[in-house]
Protein backbone atom coordinates (compact mmCIF):
# COMPACT_ATOMS: atom_id res chain seq x y z
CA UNK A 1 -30.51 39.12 -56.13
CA UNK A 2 -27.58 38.76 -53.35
CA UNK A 3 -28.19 42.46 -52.35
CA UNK A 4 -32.29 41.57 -51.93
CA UNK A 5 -31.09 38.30 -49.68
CA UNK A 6 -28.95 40.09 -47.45
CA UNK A 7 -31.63 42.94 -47.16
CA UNK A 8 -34.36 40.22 -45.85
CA UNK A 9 -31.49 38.43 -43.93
CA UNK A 10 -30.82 41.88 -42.04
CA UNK A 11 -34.31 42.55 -41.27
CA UNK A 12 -35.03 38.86 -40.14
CA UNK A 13 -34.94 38.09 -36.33
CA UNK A 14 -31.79 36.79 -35.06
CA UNK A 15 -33.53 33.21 -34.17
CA UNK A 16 -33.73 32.54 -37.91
CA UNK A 17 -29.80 32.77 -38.05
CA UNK A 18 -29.32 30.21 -35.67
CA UNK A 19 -28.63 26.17 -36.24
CA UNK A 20 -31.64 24.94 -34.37
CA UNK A 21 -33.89 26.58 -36.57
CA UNK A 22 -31.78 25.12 -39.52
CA UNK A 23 -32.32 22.15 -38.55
CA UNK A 24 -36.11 22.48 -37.31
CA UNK A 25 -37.00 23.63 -40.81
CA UNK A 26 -35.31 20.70 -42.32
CA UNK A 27 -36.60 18.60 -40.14
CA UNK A 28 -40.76 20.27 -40.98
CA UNK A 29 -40.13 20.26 -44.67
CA UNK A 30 -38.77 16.55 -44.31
CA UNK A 31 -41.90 15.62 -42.13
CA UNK A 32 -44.18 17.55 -44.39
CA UNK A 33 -43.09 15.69 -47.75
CA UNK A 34 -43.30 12.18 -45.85
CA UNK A 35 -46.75 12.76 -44.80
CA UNK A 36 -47.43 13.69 -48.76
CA UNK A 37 -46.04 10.90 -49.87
CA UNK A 38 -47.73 8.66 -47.53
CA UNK A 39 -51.24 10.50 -48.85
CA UNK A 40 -49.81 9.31 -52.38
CA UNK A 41 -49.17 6.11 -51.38
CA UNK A 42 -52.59 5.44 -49.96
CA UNK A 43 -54.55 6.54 -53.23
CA UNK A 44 -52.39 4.65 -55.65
CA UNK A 45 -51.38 1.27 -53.77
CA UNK A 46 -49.77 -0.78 -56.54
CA UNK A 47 -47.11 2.25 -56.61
CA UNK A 48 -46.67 1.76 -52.17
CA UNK A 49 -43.27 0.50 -52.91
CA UNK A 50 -41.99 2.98 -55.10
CA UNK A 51 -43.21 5.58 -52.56
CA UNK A 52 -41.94 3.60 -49.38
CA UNK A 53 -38.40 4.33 -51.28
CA UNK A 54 -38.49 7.45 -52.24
CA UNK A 55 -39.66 8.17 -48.59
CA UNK A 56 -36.49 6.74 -47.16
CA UNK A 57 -34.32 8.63 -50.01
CA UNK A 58 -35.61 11.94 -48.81
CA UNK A 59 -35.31 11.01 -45.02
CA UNK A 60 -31.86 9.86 -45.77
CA UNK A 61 -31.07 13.44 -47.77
CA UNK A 62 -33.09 15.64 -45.20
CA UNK A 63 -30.77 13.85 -42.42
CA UNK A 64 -27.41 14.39 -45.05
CA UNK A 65 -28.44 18.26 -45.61
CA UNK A 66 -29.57 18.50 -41.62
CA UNK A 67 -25.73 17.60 -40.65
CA UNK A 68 -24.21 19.17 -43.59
CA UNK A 69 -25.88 22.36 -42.33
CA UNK A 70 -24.71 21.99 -38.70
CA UNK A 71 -21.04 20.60 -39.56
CA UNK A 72 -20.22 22.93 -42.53
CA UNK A 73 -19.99 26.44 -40.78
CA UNK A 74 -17.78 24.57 -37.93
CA UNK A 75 -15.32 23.14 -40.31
CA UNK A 76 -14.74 26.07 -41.73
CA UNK A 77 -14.61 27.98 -38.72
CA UNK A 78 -11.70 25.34 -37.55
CA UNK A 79 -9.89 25.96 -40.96
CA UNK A 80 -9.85 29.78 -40.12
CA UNK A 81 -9.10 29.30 -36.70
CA UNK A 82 -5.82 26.84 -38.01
CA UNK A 83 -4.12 30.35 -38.70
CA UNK A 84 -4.21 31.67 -36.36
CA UNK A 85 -0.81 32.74 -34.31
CA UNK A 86 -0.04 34.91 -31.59
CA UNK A 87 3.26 35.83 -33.35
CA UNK A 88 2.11 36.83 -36.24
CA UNK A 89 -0.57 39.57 -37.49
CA UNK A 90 -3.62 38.97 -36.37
CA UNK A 91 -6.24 37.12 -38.27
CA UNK A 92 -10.28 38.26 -37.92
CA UNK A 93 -12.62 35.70 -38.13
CA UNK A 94 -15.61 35.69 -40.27
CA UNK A 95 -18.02 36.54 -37.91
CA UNK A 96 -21.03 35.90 -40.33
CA UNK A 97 -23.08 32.74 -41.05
CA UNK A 98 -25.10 30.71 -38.38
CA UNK A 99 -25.45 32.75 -34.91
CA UNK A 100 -24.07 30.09 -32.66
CA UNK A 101 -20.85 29.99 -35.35
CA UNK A 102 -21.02 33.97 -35.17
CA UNK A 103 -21.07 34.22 -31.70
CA UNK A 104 -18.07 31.62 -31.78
CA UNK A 105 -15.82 33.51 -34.17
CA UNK A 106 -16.75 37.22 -32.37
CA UNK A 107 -15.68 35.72 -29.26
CA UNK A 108 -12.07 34.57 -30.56
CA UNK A 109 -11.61 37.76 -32.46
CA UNK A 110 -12.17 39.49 -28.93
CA UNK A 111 -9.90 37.09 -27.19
CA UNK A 112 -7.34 37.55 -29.54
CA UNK A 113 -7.50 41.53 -28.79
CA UNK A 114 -7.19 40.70 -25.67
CA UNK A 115 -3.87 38.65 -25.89
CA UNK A 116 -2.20 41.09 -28.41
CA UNK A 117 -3.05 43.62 -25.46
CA UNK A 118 -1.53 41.35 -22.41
CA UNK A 119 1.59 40.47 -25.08
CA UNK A 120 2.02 44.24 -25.39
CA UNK A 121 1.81 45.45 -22.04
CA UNK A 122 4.43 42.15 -21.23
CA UNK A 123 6.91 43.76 -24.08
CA UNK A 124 6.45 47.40 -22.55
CA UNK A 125 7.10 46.06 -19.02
CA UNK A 126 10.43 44.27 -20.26
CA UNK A 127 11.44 47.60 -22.49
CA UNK A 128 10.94 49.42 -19.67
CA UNK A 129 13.02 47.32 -17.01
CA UNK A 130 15.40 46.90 -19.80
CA UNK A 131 16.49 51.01 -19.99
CA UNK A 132 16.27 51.20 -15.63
CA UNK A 133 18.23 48.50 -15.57
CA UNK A 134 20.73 50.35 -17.99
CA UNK A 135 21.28 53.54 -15.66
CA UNK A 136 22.51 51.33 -12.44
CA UNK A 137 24.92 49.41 -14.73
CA UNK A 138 26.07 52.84 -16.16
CA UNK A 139 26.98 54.07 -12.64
CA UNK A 140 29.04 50.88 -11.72
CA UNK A 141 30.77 50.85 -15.29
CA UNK A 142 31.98 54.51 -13.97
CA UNK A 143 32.72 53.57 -10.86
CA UNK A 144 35.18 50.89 -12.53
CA UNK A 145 36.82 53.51 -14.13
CA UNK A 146 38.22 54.73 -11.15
CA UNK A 147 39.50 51.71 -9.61
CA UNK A 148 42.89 50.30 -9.55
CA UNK A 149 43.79 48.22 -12.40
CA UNK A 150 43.17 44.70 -10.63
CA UNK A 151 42.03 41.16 -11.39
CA UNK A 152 38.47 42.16 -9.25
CA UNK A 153 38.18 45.26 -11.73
CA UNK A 154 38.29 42.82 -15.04
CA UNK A 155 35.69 40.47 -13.34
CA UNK A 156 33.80 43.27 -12.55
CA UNK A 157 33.56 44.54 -15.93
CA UNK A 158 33.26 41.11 -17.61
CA UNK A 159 30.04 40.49 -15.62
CA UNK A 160 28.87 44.12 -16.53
CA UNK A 161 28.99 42.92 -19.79
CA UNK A 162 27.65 40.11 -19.92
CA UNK A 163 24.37 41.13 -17.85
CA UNK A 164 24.00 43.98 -20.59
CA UNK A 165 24.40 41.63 -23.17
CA UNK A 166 21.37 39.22 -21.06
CA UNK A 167 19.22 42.60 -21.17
CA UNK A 168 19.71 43.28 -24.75
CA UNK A 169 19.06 39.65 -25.97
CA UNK A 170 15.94 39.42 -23.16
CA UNK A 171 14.45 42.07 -25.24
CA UNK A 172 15.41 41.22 -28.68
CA UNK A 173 13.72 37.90 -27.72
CA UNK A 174 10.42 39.59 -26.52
CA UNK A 175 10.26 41.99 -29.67
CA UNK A 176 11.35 38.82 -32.17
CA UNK A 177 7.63 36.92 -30.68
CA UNK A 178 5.84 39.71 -31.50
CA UNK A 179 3.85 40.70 -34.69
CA UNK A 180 6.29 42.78 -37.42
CA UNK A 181 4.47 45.79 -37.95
CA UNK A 182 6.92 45.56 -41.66
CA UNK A 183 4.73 45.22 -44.56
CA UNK A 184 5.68 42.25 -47.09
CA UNK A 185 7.68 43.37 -50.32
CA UNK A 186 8.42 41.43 -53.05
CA UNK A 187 12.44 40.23 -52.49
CA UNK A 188 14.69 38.95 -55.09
CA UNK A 189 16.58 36.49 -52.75
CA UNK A 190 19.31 35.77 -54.81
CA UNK A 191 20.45 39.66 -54.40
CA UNK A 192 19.20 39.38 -50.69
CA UNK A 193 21.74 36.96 -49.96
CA UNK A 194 24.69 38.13 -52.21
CA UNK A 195 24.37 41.48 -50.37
CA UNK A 196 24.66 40.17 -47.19
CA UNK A 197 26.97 37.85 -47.88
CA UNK A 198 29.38 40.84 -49.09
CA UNK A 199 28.57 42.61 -45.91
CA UNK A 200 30.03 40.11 -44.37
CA UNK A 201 33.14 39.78 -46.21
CA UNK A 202 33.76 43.72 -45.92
CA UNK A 203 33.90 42.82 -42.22
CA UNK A 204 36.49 40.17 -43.33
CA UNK A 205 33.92 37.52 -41.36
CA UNK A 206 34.76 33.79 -42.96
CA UNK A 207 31.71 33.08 -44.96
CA UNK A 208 30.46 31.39 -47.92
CA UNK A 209 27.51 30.99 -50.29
CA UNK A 210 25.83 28.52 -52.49
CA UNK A 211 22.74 29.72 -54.57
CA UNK A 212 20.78 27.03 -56.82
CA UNK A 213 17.92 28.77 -59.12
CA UNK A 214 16.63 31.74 -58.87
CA UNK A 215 13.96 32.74 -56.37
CA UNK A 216 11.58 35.38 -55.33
CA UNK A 217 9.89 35.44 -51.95
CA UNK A 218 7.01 37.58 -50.73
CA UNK A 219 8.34 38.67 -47.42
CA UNK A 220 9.27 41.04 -44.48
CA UNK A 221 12.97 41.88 -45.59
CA UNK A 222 14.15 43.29 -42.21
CA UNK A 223 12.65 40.34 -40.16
CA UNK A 224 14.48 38.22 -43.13
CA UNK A 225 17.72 40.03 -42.25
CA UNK A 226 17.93 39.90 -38.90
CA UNK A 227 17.17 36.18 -38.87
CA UNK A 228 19.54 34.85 -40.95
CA UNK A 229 22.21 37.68 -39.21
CA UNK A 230 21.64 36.04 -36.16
CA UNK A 231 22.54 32.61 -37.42
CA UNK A 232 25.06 33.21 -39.66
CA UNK A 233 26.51 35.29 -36.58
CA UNK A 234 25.70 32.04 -34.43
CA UNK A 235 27.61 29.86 -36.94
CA UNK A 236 30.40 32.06 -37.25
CA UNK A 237 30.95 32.14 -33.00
CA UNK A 238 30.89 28.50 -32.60
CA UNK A 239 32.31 27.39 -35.78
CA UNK A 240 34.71 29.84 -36.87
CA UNK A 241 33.03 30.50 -40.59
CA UNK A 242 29.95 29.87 -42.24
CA UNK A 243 28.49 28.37 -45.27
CA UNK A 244 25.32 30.26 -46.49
CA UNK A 245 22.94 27.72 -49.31
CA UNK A 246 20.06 28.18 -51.04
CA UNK A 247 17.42 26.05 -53.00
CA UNK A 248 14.34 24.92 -53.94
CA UNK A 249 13.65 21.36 -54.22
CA UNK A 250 10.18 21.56 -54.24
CA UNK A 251 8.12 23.93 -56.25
CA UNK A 252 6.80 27.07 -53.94
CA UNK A 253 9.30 26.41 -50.98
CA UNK A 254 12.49 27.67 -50.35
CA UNK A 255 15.12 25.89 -48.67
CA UNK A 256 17.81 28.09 -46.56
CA UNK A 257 20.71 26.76 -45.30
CA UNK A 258 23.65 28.16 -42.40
CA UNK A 259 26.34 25.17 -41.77
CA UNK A 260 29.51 25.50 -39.94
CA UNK A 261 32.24 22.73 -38.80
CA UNK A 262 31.73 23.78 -34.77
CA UNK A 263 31.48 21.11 -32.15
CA UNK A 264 27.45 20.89 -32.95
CA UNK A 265 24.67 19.94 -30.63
CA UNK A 266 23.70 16.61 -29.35
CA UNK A 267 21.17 15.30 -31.13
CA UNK A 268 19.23 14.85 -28.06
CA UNK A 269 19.53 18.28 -27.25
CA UNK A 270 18.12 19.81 -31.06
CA UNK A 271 14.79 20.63 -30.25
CA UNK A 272 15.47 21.77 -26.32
CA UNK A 273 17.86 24.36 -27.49
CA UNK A 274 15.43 25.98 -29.72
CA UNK A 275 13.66 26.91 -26.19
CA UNK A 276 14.70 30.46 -24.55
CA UNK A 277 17.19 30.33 -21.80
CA UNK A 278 18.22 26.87 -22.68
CA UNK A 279 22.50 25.97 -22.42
CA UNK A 280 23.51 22.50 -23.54
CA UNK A 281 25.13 21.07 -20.92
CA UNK A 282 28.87 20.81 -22.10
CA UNK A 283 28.48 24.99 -22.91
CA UNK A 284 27.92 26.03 -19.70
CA UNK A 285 30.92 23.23 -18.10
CA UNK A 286 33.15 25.16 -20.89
CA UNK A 287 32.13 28.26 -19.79
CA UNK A 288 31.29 29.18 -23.18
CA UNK A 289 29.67 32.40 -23.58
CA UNK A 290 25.78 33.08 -24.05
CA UNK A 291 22.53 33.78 -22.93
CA UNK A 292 20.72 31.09 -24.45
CA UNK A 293 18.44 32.91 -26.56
CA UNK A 294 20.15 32.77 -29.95
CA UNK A 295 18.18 30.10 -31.59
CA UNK A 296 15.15 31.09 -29.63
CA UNK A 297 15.29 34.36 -31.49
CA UNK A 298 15.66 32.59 -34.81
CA UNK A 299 13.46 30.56 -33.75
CA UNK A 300 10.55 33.12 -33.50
CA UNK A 301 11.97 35.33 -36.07
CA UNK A 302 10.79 32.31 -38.52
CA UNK A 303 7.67 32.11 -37.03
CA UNK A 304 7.15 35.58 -37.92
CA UNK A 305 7.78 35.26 -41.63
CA UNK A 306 5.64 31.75 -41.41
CA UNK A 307 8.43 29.41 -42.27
CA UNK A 308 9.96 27.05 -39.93
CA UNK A 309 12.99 26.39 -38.68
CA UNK A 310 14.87 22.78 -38.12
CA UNK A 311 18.22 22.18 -36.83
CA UNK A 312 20.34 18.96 -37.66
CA UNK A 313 24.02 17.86 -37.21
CA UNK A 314 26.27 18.52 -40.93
CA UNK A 315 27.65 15.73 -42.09
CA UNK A 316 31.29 15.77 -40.97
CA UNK A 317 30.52 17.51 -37.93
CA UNK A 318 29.22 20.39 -37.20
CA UNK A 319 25.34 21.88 -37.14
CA UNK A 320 22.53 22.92 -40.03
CA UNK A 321 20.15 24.94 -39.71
CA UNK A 322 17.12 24.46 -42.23
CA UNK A 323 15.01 27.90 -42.69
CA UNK A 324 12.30 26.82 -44.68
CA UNK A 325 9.88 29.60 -46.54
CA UNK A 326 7.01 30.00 -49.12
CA UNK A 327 8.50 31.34 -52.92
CA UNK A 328 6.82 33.00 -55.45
CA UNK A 329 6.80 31.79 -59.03
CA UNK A 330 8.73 33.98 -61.37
């Protein structure tokens, strides 16, 4: 039967798709069965107000499916259109149902292809400025080489470095707001983190870790890895060690955790530092090296895997950082 619908649904003009005539044909078959049961009415008059009823009930549930009709394929249309994210894979809209709701949904799927397009060509121009930029900087780090050992020659080379290191994290932040072309793979966590953990303590980095349950997450394990690398890394800079936690308070979330005993961040200053380029004041009157874009990378980076990111000051001093992700059940 669903095969024979869509068969006479394909072959019907377009105009029969559309809302209007949705609604016109409600409206007919509403008009139609009033004027019936006004003939009724006439012929048996002791029954008029039984009839005068049931003629309001079906103008009341002609209006209720009329508005259900024109309302229903827009809310769901807004639910779809909820998911979508720039950052993340892109999401095609159902492009069937009602043609004004068709045409609606074809024309954000197109826009979308459009912005993935413009984001790409945006990455490639940055890329590409990135490795010019590298053979310039090359030359003067060689042309160092042959000067005098002098106090101009170590400020030369310190700002050598640090514009390489603005080139590399530039880019990093680019590539971290756009899609992971990584598929998702089932990750045991509580491995994910021991491992890394010990990677770190090969290194003999200060670090320590708190797991609580067991958990499994659905997820993009490189994309995983190089966000909580960057703020365990973070932690590690500005407060000399970190403290990796894990658990799950509520059932399907995961709750990730990077503290250190740093000088933190001004609680006025929590949410602007999670913007690219963005120094707290007292950083850049310390002279305290760094491009900005840290926590803008982590930022994204948890965007990516569609969990969030929140930072707070540790009690005791010093800054959390609050990954937050979906879990499976195991």
């Amino acid at each position: 039967m669903p095969s024979v619908l869509n068969n006479i649904r394909d072959h019907s003009p377009k105009w029969t798709h559309t809302l209007s005539f949705r609604l016109f044909a409600i409206f007919v078959v509403s008009l139609l069965l009033t004027q019936m049961l006004s003939a009724i009415k006439d012929v048996s008059s002791p029954c008029a107000s039984a009839v005068e009823f049931l003629q309001v009930l079906l103008i009341c549930g002609c209006a209720w499916l009329a508005v259900r009709a024109s309302i229903r394929p827009l809310i769901k249309l807004s639910r779809e259109i909820e998911y979508l994210d720039p950052q993340n894979r892109l999401i095609r809209l159902d492009e069937t149902g009602p043609l004004e709701i068709a045409n609606a949904a074809a024309a954000l799927n197109a826009m979308q292809d459009r912005v993935a397009i413009h984001l790409k060509e945006h990455l490639l121009i940055l890329a590409t400025i990135s490795h010019d930029l590298q053979t310039p900087i090359t030359r003067m780090r060689l042309r160092t080489e042959f000067m005098d050992e002098s106090c101009e020659k170590e400020k030369l080379c310190h700002d050598l470095g640090e514009i390489e290191h603005l080139i590399t994290e530039g880019v990093s932040y680019a590539c971290s707001a756009q899609a992971s072309s990584e598929n998702n793979h089932r990750v045991d966590l509580n491995a994910f983190l021991e491992t890394l953990v010990f990677d770190y303590e090969d290194m003999g980095k200060p670090i320590q870790h708190r797991i609580v349950g067991k958990h499994v997450l659905h997820t993009q394990p490189y994309v995983l890895r190089r966000l909580l690398v960057n703020l365990i890394d973070n932690a590690i800079k500005y407060g000399g060690g970190a403290q990796l936690e894990a658990d799950s308070q509520v059932p399907g979330v995961i709750l990730i955790c990077i503290l250190d005993r740093g000088p933190g961040i001004p609680e006025s200053e929590l949410e602007r530092v999670l913007q690219p380029f963005y120094r707290i004041p007292s950083d850049r009157q310390n002279g305290t090296k760094g491009s900005g874009l840290g926590l803008a990378i982590a930022n994204q980076l948890a965007c990516v895997l569609g969990g969030q990111l929140k930072l707070s000051a540790r009690a005791g001093g010093g800054l959390c950082v609050q990954v937050t992700l979906k879990s499976l059940a195991h």
